[in-house]
Structures are given as structure tokens and as C-alpha cells.
Protein backbone atom coordinates (compact mmCIF):
# COMPACT_ATOMS: atom_id res chain seq x y z
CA UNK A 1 37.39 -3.90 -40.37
CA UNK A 2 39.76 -6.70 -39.75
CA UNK A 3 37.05 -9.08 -39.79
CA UNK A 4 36.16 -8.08 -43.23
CA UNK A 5 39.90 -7.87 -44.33
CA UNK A 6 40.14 -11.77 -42.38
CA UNK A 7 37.11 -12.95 -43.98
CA UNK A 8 38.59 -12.02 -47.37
CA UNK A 9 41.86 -13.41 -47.36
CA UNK A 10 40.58 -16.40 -46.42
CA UNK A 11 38.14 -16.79 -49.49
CA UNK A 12 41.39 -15.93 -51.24
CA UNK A 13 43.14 -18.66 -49.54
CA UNK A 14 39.86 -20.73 -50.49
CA UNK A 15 40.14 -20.05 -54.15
CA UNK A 16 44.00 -19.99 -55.13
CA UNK A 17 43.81 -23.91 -53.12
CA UNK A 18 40.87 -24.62 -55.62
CA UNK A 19 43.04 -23.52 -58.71
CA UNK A 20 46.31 -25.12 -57.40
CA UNK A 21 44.22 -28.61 -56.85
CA UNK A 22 42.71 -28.04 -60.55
CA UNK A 23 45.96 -27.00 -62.01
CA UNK A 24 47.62 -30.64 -60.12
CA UNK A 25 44.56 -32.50 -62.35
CA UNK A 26 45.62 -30.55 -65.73
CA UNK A 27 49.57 -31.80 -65.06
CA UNK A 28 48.94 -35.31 -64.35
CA UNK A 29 47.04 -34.99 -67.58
CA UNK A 30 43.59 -35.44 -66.52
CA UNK A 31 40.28 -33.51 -66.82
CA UNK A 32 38.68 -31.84 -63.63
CA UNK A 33 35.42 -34.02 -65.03
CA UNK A 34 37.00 -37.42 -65.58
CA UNK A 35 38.49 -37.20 -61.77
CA UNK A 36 35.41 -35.92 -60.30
CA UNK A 37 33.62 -39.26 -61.69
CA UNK A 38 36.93 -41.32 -60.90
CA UNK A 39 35.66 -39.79 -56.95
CA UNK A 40 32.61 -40.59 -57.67
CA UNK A 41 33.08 -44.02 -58.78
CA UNK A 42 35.82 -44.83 -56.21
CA UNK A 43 32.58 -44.61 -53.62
CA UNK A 44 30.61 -46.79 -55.79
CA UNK A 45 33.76 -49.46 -55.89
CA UNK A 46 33.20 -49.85 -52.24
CA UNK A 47 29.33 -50.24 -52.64
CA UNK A 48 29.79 -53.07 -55.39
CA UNK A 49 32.65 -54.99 -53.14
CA UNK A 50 30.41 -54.94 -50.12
CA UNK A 51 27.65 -56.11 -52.07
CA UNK A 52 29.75 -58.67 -54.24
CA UNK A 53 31.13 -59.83 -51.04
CA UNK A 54 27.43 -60.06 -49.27
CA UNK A 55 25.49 -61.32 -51.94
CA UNK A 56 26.59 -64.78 -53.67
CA UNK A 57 22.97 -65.35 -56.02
CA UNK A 58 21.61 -62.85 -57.33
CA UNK A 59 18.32 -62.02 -59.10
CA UNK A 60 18.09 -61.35 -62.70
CA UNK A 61 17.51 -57.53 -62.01
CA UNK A 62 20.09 -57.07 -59.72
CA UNK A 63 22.59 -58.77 -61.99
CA UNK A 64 21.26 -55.91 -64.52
CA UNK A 65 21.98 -53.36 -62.10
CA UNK A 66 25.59 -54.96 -60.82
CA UNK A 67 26.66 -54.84 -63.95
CA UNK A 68 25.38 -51.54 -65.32
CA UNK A 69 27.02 -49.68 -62.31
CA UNK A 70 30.34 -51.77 -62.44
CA UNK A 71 30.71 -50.12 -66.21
CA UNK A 72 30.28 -47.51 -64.68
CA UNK A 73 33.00 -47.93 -62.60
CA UNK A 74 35.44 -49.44 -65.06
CA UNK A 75 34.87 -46.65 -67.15
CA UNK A 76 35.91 -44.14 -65.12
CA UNK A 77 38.83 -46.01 -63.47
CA UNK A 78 40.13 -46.25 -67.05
CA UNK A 79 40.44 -42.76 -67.39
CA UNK A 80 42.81 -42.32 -64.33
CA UNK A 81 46.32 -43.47 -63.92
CA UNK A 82 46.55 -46.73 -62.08
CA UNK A 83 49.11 -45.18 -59.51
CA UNK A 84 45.60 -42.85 -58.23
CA UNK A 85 43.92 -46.33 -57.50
CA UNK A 86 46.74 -49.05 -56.03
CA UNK A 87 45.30 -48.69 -52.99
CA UNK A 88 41.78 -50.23 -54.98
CA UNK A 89 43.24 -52.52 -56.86
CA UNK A 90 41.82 -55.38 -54.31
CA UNK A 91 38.53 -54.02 -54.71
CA UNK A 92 38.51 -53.33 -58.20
CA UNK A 93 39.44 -57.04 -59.06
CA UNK A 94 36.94 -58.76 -56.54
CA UNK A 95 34.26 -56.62 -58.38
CA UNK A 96 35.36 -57.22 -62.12
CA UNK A 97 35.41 -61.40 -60.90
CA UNK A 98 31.84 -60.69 -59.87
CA UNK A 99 31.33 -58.92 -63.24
CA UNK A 100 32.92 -61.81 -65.36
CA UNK A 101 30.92 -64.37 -63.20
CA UNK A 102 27.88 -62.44 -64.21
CA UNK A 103 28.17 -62.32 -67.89
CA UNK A 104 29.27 -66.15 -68.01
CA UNK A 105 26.39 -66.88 -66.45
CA UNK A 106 23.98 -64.70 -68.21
CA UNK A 107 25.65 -65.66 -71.34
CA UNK A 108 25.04 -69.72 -70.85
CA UNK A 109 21.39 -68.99 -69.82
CA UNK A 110 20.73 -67.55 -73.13
């Protein structure tokens, strides 16, 4: 019996954290969706700087990609307040040089 009563206030515990973290998103004036892909896109920052970092020439199909999935990312960091992301702002800059060196160079080659 007090394993069943245990088990049960701690999925209550579970759940009122869940609604306290969502209620947090709704105050700082975000949606639950547009942090989720801020997450999301945070992990795909660090892909793209290790990458940008790595890779100094790249193919005409991976500049497609780079640059397909860095919108992606400066989409959803646009939807965030910059305070969530100082700690990326490094990152995010290295990656948006890469970008602008990309589309300069695609741009002259047409």
C-alpha cells in the first residue's frame, strides 16, 4: 500500500514540475513549441560550429545543406529572448559568418 501511495505522489510530483516548467515558458512570453525547437536547434548550433570550424571548402551540396539547417537555426533563435542564448552567442556568430561566406560566394558564382 505505501508503494502504491509512493508511486503516486511521485507521478504527482512528475506532473505539477511539468506544468510549473510550462507555465515559466507562458511568462517569459514564449510558446512550449517555439522553445522546444529553440532546444532543438541549440543542438544543431553545436553541429554547424563543429562543422564550420572543421570544414573550410565545401561542396556545392553541402553548402545547400549548411545553409538550409542554419535557417533553421536562425529561425528559431529569433523566437527566443537573447538572454536564453548569451551563453551561444560565440557559436551563433561563427555559424552566421559561415552562412554570409556562403551566400557571397554562391551569389558571385552565379
Amino acid at each position: 500500500m505505501t508503494l502504491i501511495l509512493l508511486i503516486y505522489v511521485l507521478i504527482f510530483i512528475i506532473f505539477a514540475l511539468i506544468l510549473f516548467a510550462i507555465a515559466q515558458i507562458k511568462v517569459a512570453g514564449m510558446n512550449v513549441k517555439d522553445f522546444w525547437s529553440f532546444i532543438e536547434a541549440n543542438q544543431m548550433l553545436d553541429k554547424l560550429y563543429r562543422f564550420a570550424k572543421k570544414y573550410e571548402k565545401l561542396t556545392p551540396q553541402e553548402q545547400l545543406i549548411f545553409l538550409s539547417e542554419a535557417e533553421k537555426v536562425f529561425n528559431a533563435f529569433d523566437k527566443v529572448p537573447d538572454m536564453l542564448w548569451e551563453e551561444e552567442y560565440q557559436k551563433y556568430m561563427d555559424v552566421l559568418d559561415k552562412y554570409k561566406n556562403i551566400k557571397v560566394v554562391r551569389w558571385t558564382q552565379n
